[in-house]
N, C-alpha and C. Protein backbone atom coordinates (compact mmCIF):
# COMPACT_ATOMS: atom_id res chain seq x y z
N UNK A 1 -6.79 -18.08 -25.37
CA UNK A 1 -7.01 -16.66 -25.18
C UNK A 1 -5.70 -15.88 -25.30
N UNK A 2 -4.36 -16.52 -24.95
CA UNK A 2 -3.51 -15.48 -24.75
C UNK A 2 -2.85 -15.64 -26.21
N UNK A 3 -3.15 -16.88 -27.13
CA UNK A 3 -2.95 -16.32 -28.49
C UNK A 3 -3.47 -15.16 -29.23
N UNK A 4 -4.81 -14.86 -28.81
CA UNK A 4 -5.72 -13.97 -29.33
C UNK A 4 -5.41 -12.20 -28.55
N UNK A 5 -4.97 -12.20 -27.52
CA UNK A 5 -3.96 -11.63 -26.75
C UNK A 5 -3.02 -11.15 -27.53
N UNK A 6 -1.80 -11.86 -28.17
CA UNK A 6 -0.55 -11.77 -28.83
C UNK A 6 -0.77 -11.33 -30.28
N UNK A 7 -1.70 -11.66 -30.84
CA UNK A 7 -2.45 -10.94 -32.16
C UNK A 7 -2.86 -9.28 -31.48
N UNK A 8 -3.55 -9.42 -30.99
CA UNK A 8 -3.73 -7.69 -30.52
C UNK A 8 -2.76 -7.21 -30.63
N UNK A 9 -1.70 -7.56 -29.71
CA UNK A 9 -0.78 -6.91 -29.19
C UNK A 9 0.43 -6.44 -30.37
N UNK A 10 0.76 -7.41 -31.27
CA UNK A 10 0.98 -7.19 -32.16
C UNK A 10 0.54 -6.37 -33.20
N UNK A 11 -0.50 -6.37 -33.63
CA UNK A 11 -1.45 -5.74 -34.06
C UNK A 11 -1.45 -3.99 -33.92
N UNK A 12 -1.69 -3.75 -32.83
CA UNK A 12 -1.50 -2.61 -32.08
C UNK A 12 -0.01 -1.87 -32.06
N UNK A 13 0.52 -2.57 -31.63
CA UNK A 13 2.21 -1.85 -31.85
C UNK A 13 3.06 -2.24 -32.59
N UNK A 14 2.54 -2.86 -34.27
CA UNK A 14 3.00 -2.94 -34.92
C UNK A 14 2.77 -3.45 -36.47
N UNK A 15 1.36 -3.46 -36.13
CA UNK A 15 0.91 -2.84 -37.10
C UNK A 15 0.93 -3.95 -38.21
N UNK A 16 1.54 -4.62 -38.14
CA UNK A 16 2.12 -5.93 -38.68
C UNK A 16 1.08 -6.75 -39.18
N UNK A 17 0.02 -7.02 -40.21
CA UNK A 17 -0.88 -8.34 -40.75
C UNK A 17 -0.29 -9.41 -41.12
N UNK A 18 0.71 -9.07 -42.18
CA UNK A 18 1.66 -10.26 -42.29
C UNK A 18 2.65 -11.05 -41.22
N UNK A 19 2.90 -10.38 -40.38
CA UNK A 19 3.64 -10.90 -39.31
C UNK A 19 2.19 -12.03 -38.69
N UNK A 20 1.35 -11.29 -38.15
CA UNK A 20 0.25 -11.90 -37.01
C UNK A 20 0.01 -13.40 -38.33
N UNK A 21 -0.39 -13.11 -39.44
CA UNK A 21 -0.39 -14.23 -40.49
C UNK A 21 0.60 -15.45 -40.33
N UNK A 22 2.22 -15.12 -40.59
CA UNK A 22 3.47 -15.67 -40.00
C UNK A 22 3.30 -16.58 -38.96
N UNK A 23 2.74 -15.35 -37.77
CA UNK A 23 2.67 -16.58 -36.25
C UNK A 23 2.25 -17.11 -36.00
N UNK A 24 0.81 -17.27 -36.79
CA UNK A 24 -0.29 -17.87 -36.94
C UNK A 24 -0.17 -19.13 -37.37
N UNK A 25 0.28 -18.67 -38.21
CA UNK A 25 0.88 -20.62 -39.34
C UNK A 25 1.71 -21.76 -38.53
N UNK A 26 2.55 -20.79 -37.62
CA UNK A 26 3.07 -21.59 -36.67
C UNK A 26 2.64 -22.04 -35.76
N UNK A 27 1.01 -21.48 -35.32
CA UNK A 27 1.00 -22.16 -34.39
C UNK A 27 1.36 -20.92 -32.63
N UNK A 28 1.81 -19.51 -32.93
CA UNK A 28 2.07 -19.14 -31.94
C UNK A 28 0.96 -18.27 -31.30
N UNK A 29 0.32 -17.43 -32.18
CA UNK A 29 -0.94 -17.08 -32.41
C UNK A 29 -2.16 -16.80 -32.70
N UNK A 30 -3.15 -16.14 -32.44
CA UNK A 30 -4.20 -16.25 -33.43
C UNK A 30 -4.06 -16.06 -34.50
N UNK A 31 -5.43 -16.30 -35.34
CA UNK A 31 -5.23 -15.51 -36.84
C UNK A 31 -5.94 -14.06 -36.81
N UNK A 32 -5.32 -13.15 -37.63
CA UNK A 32 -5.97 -11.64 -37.80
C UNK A 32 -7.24 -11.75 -37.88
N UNK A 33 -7.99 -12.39 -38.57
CA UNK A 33 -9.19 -12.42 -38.50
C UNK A 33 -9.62 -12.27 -36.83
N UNK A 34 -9.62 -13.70 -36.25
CA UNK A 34 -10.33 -13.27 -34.91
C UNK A 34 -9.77 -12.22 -33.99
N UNK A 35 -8.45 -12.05 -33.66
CA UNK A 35 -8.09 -10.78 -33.51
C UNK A 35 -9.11 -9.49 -33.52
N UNK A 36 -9.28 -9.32 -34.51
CA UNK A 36 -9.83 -7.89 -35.26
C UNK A 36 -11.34 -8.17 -34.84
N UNK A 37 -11.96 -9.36 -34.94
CA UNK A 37 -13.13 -9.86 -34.49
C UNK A 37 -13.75 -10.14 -33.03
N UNK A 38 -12.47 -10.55 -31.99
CA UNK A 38 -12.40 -9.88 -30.69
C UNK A 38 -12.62 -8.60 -30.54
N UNK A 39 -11.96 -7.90 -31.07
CA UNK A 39 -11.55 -6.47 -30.64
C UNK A 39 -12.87 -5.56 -31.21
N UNK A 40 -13.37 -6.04 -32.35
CA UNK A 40 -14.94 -5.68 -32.82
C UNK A 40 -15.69 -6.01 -31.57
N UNK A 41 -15.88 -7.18 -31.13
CA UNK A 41 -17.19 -7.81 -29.95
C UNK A 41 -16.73 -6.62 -28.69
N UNK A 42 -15.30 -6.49 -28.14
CA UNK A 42 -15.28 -5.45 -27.23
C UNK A 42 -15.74 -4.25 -27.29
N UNK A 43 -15.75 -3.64 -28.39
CA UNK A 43 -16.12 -2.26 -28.67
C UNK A 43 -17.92 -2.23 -28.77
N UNK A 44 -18.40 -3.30 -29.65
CA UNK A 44 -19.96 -3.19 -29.40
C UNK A 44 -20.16 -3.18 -28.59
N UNK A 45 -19.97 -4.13 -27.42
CA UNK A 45 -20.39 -5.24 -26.37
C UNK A 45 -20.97 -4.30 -25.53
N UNK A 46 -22.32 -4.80 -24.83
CA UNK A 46 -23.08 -3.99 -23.90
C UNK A 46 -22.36 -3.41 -22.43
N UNK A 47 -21.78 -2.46 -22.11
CA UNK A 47 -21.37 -2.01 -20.99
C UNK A 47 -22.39 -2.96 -19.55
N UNK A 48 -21.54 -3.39 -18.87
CA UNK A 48 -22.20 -4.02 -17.65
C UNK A 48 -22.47 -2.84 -16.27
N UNK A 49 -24.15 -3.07 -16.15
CA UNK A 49 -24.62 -2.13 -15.04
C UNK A 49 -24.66 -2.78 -13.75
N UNK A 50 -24.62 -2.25 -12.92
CA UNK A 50 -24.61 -2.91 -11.54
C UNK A 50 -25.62 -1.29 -10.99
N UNK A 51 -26.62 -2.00 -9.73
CA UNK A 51 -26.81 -1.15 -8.87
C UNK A 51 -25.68 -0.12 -7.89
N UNK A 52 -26.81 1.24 -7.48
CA UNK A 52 -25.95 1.22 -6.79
C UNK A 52 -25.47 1.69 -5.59
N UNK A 53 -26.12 0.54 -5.16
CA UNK A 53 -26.52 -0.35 -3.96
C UNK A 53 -25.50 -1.57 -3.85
N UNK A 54 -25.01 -1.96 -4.76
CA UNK A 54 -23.94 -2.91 -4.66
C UNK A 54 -22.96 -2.81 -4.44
N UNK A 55 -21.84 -3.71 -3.53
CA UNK A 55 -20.65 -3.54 -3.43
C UNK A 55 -20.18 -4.22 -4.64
N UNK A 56 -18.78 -3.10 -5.10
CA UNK A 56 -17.99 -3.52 -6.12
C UNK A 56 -16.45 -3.47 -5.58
N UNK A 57 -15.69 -4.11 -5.71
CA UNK A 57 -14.86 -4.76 -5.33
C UNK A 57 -13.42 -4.88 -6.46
N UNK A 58 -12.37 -4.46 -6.76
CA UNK A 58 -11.24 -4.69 -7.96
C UNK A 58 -10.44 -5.23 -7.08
N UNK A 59 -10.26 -6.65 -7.24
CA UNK A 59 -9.48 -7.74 -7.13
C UNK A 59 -7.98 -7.97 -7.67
N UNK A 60 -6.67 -7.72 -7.43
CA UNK A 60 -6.02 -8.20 -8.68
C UNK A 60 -4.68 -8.44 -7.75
N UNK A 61 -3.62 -9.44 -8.59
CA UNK A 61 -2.40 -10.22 -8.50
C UNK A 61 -1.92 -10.70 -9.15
N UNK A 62 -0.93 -10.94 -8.67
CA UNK A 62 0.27 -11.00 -10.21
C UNK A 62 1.43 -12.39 -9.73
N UNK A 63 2.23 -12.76 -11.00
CA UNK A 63 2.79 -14.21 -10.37
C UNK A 63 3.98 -13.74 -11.35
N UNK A 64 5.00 -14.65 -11.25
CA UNK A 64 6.69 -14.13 -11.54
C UNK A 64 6.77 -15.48 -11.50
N UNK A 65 7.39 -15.81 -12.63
CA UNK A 65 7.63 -17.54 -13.15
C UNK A 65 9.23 -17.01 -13.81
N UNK A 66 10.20 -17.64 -13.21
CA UNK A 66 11.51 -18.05 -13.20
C UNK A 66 12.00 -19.23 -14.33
N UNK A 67 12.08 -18.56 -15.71
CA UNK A 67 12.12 -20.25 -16.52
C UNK A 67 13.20 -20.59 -16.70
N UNK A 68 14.27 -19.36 -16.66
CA UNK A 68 15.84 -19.95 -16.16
C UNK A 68 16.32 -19.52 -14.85
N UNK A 69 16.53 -20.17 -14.31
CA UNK A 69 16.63 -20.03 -12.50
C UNK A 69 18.09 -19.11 -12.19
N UNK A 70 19.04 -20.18 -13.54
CA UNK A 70 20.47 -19.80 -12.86
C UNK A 70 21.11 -18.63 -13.07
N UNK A 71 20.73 -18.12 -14.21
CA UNK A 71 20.93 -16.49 -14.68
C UNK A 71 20.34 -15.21 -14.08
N UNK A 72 18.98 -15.78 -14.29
CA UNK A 72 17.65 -14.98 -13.66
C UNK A 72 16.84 -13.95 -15.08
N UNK A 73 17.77 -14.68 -16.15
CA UNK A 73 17.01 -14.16 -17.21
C UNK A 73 15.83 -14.83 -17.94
N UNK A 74 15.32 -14.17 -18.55
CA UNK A 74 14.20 -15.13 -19.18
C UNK A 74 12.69 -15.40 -18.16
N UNK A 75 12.80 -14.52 -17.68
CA UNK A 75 11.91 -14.18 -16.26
C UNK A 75 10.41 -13.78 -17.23
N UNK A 76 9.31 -14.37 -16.79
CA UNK A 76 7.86 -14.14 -17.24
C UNK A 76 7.05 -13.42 -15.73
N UNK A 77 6.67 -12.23 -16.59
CA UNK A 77 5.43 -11.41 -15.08
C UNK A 77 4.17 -11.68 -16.18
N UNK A 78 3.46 -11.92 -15.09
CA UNK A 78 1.86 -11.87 -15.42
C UNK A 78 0.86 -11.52 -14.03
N UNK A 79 -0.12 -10.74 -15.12
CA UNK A 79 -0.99 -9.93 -14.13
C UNK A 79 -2.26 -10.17 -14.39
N UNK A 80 -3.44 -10.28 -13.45
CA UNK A 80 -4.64 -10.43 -14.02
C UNK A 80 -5.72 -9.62 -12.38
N UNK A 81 -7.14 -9.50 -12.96
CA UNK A 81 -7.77 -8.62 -12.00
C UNK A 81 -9.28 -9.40 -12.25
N UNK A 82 -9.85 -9.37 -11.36
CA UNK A 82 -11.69 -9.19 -11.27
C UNK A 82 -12.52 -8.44 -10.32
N UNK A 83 -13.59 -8.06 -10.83
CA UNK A 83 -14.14 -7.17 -10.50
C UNK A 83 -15.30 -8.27 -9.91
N UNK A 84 -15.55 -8.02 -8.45
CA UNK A 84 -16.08 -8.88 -7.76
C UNK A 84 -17.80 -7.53 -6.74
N UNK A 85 -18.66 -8.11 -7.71
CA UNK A 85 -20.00 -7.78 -7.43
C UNK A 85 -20.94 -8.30 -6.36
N UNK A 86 -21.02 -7.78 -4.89
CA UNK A 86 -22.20 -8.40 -4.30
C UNK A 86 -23.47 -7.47 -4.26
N UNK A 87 -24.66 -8.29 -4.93
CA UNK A 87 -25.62 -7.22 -4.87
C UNK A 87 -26.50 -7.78 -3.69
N UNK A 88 -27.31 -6.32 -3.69
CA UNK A 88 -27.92 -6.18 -2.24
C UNK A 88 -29.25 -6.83 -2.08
């Protein structure tokens, strides 16, 4: 997923086909195709209904991974969330 992630992202701020192609070959990311084919399924994709009567709930946290300790550079943040539904 977070290859298909890095194609967007690319994609998006830069516009780049041949590049996402490039990273692809290597191995670092998706290929443009599914990219563009993700990003198609999000835009159709049926909006999710909930009552409402239900509790809804936005969940989210984040983690800080240190991959060179002694500098403090080279530091990775990541963030993620869910949306947590109890129906009635």
């Amino acid at each position: 997923m977070i290859q298909v992630v890095l194609s967007l992202y690319i994609h998006r701020h830069l516009a780049s086909r041949h590049l996402i192609d490039l990273l692809s070959n290597m191995g670092v990311c998706a290929l443009y195709s599914e990219a563009r084919r993700y990003e198609v399924s999000a835009i159709i994709g049926d909006p999710q209904t909930f009552s409402e009567e239900s509790f809804k709930q936005l969940v989210f946290d984040n983690a800080d991974f240190y991959i060179r300790t002694l500098d403090r550079c080279g530091t990775f943040h990541s963030m993620g969330g869910a949306l947590c539904v109890t129906p009635v």
